[in-house]
N, C-alpha and C. Protein backbone atom coordinates (compact mmCIF):
# COMPACT_ATOMS: atom_id res chain seq x y z
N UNK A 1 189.29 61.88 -179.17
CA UNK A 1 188.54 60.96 -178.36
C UNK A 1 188.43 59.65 -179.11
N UNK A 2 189.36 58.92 -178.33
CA UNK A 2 189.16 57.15 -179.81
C UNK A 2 188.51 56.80 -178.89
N UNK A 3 187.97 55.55 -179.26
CA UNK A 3 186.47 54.66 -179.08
C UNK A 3 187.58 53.54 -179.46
N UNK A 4 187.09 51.94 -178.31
CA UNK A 4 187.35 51.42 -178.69
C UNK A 4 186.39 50.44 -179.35
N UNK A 5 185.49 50.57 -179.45
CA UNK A 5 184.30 49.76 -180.00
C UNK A 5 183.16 49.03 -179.48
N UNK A 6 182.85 48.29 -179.61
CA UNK A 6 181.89 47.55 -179.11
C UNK A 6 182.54 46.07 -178.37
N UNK A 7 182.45 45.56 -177.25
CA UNK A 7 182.85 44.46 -176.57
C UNK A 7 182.18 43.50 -176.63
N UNK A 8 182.35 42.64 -177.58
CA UNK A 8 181.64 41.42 -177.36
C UNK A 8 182.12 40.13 -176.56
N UNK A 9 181.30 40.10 -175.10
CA UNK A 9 181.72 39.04 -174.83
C UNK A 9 181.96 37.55 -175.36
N UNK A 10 182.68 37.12 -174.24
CA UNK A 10 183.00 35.63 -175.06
C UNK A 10 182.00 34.71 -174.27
N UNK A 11 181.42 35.04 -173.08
CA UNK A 11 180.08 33.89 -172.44
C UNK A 11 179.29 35.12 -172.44
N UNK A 12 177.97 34.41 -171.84
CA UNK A 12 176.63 35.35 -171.38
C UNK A 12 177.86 35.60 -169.48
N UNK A 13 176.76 36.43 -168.94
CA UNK A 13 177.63 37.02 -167.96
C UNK A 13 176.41 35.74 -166.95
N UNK A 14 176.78 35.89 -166.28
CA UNK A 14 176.26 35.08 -164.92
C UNK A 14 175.04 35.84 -163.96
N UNK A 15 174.33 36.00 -163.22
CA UNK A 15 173.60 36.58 -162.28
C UNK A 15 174.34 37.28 -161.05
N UNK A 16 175.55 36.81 -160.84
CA UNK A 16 176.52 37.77 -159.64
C UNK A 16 177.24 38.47 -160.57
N UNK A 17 177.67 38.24 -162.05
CA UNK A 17 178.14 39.61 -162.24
C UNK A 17 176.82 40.33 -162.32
N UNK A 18 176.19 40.21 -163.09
CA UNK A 18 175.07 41.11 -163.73
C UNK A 18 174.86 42.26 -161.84
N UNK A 19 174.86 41.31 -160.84
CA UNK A 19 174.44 42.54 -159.60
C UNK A 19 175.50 43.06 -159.32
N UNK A 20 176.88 42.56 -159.74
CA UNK A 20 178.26 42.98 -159.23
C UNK A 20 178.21 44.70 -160.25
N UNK A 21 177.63 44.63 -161.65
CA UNK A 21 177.71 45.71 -162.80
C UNK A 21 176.80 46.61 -162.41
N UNK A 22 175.40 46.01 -161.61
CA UNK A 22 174.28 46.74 -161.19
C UNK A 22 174.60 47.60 -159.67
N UNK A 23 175.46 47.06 -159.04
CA UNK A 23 176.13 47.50 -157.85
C UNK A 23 176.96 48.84 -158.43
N UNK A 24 177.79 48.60 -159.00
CA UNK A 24 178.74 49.66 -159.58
C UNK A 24 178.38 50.84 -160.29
N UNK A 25 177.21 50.46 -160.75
CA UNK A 25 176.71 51.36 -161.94
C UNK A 25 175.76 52.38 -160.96
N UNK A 26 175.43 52.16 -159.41
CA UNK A 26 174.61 52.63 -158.85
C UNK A 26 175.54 53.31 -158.10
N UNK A 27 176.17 53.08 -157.77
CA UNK A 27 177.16 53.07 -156.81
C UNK A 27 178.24 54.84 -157.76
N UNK A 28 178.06 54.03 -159.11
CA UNK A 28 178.92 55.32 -160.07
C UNK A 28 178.04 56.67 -159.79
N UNK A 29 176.41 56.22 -160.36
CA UNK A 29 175.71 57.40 -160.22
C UNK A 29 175.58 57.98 -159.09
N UNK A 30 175.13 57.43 -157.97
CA UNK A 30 175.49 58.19 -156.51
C UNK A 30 177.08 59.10 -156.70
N UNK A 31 177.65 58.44 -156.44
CA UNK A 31 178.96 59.61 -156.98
C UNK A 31 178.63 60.91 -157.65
N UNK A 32 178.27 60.80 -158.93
CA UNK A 32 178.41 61.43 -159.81
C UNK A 32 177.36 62.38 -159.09
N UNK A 33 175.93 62.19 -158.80
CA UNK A 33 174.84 62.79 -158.02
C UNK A 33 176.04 63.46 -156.73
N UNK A 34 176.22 63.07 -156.55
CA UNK A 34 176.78 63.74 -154.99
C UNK A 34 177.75 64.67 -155.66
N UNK A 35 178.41 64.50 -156.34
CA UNK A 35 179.65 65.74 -157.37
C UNK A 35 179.07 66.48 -157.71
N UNK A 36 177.89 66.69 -158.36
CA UNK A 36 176.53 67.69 -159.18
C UNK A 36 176.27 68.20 -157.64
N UNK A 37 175.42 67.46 -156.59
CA UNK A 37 175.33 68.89 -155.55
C UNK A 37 176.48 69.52 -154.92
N UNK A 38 176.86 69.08 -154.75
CA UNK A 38 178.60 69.23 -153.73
C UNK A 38 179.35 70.58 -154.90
N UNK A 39 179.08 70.29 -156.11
CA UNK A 39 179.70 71.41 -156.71
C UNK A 39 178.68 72.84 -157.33
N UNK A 40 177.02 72.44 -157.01
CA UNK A 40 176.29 73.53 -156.93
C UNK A 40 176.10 74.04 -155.55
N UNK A 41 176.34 73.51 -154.70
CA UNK A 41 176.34 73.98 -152.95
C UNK A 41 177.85 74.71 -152.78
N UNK A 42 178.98 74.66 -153.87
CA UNK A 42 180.02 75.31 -153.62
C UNK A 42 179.98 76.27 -154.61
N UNK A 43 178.34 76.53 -155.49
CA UNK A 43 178.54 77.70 -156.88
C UNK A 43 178.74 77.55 -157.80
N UNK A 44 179.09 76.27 -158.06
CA UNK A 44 180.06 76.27 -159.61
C UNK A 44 179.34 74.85 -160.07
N UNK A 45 179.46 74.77 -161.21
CA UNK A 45 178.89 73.87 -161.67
C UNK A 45 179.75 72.37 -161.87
N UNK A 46 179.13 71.49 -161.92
CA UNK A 46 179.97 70.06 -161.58
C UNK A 46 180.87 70.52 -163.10
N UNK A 47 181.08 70.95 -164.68
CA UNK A 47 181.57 70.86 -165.13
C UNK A 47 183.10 71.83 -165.03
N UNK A 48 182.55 72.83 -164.26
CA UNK A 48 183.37 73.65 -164.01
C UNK A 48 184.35 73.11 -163.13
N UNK A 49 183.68 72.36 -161.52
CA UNK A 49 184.32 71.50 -161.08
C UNK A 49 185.41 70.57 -161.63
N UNK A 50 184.74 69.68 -162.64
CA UNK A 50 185.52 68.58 -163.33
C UNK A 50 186.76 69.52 -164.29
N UNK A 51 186.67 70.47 -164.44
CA UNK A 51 187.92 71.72 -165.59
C UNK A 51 188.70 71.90 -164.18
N UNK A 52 187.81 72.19 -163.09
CA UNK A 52 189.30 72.75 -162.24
C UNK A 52 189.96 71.83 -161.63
N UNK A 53 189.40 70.49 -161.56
CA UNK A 53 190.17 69.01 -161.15
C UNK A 53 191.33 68.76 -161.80
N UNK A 54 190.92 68.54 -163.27
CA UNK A 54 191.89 68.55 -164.31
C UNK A 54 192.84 69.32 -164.80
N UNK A 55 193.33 70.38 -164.06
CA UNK A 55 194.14 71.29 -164.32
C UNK A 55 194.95 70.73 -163.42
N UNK A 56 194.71 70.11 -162.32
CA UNK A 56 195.91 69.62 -161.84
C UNK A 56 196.41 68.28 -161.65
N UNK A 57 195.83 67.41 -162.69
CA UNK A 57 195.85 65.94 -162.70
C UNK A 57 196.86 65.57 -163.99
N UNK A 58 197.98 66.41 -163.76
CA UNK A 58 199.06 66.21 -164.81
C UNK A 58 200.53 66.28 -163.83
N UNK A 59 201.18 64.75 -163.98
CA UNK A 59 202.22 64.50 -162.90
C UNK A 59 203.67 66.06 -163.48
N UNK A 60 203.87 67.01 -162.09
CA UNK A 60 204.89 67.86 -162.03
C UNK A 60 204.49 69.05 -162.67
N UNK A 61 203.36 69.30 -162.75
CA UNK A 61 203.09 70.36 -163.06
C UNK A 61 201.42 71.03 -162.82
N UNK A 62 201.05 72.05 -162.91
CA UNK A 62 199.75 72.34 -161.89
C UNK A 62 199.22 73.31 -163.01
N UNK A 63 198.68 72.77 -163.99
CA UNK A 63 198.41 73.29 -165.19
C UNK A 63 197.82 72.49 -166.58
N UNK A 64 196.79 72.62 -167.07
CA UNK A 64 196.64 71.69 -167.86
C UNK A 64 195.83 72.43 -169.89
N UNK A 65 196.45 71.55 -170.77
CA UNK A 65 196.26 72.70 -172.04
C UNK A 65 194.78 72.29 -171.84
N UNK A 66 194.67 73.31 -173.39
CA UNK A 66 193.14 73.02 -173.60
C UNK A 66 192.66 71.78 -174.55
N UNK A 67 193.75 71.14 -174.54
CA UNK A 67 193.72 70.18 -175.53
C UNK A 67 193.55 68.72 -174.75
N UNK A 68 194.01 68.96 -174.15
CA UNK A 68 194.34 67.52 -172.58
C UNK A 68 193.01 68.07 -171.56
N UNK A 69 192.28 68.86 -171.57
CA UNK A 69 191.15 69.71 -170.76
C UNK A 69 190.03 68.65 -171.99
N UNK A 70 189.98 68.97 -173.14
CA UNK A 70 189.07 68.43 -173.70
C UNK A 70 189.14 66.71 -173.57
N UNK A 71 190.41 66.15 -174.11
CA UNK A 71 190.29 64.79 -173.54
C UNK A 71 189.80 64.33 -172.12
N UNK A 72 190.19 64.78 -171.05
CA UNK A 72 189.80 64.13 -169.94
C UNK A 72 188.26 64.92 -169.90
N UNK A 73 187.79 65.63 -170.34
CA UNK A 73 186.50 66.18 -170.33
C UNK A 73 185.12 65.04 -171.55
N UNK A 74 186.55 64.90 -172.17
CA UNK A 74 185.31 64.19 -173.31
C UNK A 74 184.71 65.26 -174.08
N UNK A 75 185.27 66.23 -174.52
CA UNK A 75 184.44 67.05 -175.25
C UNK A 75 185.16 67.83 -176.27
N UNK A 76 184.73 68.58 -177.27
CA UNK A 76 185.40 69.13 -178.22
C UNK A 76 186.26 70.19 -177.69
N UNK A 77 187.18 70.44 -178.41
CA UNK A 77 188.36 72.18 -177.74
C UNK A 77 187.57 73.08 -177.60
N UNK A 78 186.56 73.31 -179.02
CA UNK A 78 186.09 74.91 -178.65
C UNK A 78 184.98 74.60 -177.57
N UNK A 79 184.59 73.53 -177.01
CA UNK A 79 183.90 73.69 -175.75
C UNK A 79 184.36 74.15 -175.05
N UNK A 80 185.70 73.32 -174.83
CA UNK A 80 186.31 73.81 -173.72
C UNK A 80 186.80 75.21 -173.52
N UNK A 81 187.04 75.63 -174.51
CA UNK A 81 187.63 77.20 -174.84
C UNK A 81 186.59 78.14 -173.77
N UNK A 82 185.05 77.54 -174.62
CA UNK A 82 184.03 78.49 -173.92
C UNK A 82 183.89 78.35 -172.29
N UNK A 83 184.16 76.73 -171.88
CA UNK A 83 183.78 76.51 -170.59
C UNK A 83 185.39 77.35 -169.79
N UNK A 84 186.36 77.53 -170.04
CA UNK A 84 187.44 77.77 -169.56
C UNK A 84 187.16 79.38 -169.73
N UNK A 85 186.86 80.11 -170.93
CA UNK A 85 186.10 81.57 -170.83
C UNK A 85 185.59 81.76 -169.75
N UNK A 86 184.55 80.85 -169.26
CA UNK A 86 183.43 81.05 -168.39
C UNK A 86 183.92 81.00 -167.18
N UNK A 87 184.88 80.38 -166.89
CA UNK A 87 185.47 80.12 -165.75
C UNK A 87 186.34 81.20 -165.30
N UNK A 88 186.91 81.69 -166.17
CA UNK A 88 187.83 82.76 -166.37
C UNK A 88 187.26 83.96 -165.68
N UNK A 89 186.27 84.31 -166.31
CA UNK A 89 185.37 85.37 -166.00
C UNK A 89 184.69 85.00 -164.52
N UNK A 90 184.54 84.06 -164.14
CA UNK A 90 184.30 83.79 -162.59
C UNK A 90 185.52 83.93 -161.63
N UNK A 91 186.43 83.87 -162.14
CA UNK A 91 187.68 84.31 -161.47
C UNK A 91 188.42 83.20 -160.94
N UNK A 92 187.89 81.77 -161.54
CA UNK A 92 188.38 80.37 -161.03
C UNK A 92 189.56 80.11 -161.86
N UNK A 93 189.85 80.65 -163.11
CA UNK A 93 191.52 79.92 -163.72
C UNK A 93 191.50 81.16 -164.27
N UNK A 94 193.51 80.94 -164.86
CA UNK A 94 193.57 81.94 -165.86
C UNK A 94 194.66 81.49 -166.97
N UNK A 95 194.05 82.07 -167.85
CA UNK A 95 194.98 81.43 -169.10
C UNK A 95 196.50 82.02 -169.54
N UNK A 96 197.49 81.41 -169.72
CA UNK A 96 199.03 81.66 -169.86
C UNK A 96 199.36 81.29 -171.04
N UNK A 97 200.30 81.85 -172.03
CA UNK A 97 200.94 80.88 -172.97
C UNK A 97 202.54 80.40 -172.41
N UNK A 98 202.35 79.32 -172.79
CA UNK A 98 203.20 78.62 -173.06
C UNK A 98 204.48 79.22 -173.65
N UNK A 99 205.82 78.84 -172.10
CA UNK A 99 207.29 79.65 -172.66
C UNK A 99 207.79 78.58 -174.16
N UNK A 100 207.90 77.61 -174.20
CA UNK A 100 208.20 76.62 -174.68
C UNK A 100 207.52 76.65 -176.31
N UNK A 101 206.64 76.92 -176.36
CA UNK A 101 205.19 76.62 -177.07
C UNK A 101 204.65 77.85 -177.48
N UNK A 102 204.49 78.87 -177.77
CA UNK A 102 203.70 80.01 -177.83
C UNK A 102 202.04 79.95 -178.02
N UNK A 103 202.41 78.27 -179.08
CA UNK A 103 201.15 78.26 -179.46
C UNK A 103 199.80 77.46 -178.66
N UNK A 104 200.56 76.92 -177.63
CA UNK A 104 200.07 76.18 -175.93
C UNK A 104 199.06 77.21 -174.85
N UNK A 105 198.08 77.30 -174.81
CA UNK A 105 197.57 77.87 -174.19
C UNK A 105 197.48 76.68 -172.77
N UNK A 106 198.22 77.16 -171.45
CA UNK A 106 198.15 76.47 -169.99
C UNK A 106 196.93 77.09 -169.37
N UNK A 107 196.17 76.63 -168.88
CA UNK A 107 194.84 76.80 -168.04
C UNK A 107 195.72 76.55 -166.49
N UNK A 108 195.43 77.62 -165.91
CA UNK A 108 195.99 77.78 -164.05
C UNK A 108 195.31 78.21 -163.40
N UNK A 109 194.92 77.12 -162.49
CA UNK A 109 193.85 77.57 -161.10
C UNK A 109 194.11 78.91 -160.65
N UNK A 110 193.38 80.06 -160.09
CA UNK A 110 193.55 81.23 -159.46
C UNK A 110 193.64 80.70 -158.27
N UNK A 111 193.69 81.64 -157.27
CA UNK A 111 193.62 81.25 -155.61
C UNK A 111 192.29 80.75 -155.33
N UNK A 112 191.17 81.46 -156.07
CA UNK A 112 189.69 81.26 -155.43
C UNK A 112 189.38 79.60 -156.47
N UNK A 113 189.96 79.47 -157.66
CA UNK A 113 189.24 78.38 -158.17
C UNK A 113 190.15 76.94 -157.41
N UNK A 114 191.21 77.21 -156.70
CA UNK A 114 192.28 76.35 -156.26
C UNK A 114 191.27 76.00 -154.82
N UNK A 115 190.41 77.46 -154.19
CA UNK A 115 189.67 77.23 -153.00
C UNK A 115 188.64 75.90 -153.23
N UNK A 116 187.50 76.39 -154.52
CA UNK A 116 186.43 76.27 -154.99
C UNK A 116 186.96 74.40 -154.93
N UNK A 117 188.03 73.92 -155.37
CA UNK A 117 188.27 73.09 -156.19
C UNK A 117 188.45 72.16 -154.71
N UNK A 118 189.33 72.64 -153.89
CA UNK A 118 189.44 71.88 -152.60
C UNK A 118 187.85 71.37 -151.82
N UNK A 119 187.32 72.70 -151.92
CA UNK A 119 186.06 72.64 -151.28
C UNK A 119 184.63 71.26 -151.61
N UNK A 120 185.15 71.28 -153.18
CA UNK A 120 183.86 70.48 -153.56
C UNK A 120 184.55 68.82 -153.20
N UNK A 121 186.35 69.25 -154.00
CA UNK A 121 186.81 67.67 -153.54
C UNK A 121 186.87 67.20 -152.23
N UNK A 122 187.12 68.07 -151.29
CA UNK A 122 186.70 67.14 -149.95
C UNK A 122 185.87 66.94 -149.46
N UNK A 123 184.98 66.82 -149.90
CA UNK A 123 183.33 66.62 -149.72
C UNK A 123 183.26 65.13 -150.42
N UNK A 124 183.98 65.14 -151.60
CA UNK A 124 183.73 64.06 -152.50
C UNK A 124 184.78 63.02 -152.07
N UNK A 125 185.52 63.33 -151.29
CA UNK A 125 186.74 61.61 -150.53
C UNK A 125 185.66 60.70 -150.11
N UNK A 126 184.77 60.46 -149.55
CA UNK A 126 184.54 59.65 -148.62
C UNK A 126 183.82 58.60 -149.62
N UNK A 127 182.70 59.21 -151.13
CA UNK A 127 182.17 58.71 -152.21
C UNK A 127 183.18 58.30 -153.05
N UNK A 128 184.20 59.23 -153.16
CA UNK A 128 185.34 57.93 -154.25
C UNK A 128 185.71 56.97 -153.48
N UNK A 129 186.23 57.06 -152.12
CA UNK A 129 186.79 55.84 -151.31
C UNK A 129 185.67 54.79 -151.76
N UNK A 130 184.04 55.07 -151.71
CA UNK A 130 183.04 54.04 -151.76
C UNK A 130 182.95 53.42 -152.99
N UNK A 131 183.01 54.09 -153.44
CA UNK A 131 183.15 53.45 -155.58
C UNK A 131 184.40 53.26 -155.80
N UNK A 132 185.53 53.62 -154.94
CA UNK A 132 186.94 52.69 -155.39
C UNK A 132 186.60 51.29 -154.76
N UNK A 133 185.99 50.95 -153.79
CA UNK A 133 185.78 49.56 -152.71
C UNK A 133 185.19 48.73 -154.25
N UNK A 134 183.64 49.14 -154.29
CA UNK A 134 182.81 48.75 -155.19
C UNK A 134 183.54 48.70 -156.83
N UNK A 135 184.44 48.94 -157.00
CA UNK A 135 184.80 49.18 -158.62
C UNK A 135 186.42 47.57 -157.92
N UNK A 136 186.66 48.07 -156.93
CA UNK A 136 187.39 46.52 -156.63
C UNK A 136 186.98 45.27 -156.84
N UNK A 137 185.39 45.61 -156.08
CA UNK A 137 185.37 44.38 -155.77
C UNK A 137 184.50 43.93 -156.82
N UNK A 138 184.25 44.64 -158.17
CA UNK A 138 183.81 44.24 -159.22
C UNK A 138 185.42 43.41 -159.74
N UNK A 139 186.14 44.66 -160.31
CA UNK A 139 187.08 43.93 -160.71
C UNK A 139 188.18 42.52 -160.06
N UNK A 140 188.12 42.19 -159.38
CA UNK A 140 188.23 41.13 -158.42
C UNK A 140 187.44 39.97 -158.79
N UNK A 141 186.01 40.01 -158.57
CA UNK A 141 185.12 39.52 -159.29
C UNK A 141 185.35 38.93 -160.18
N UNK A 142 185.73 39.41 -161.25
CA UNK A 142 186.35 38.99 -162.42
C UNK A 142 186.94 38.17 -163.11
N UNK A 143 187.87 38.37 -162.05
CA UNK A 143 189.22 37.40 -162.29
C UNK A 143 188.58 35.60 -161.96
């Protein structure tokens, strides 16, 4: 997980960005709020959610390690190890090694976590469409 540091601007920001950042940032948490119920009204927990997203957000293939699970998670491996355990045992993924790799452990949606995973994301289209608008028309802004 690199960090790129601290951003110091080069002006003070203006009063339309400052509501353009305050827009977005509200706009993020609604999202994020609506992903947390949407994925306890489907059982599973938004993190579990966010593990079974990411198993398939790798171009040509429908599988993701535990190593690329922790990056897009933001969190250490042996978290993920445990949260992918946990999942396991719910019957939402299952773990493969790697033909290529032996030493590659692939995380693969089951049928029910492939269900689980549809279920919470189409609930959640209509809130990313709204925070993709709002994250535009920040960045737009910008320029």
């Amino acid at each position: 997980m690199e960090s790129t540091g601290p951003v110091t601007p080069a002006k003070k920001l203006d009063k339309p960005q400052l509501e353009r950042l305050s827009l977005f940032r509200w706009q993020l948490r609604r999202f994020l709020r609506f992903s947390e119920d949407a994925a306890r009204e489907a059982g599973i927990t938004v993190l579990q959610y966010q593990l079974l997203l990411h198993t398939q957000g790798f171009a040509e293939r429908d599988w993701a390690s535990i190593g690329e699970l922790a990056e897009r998670l933001q969190a250490q491996p042996h978290g993920v190890v445990a949260l992918v355990t946990r999942c396991e045992q719910a019957g939402l993924v299952r773990r493969r090694e790697n033909v290529q790799d032996r030493r590659l452990v692939e995380v693969h949606l089951t049928a029910k976590g492939r269900r689980q995973l549809e279920r919470v994301a189409l609930r959640l289209e209509s809130e990313r469409v709204a925070l993709a608008r709002v994250s535009e028309l920040a960045r737009t802004a910008a320029k």
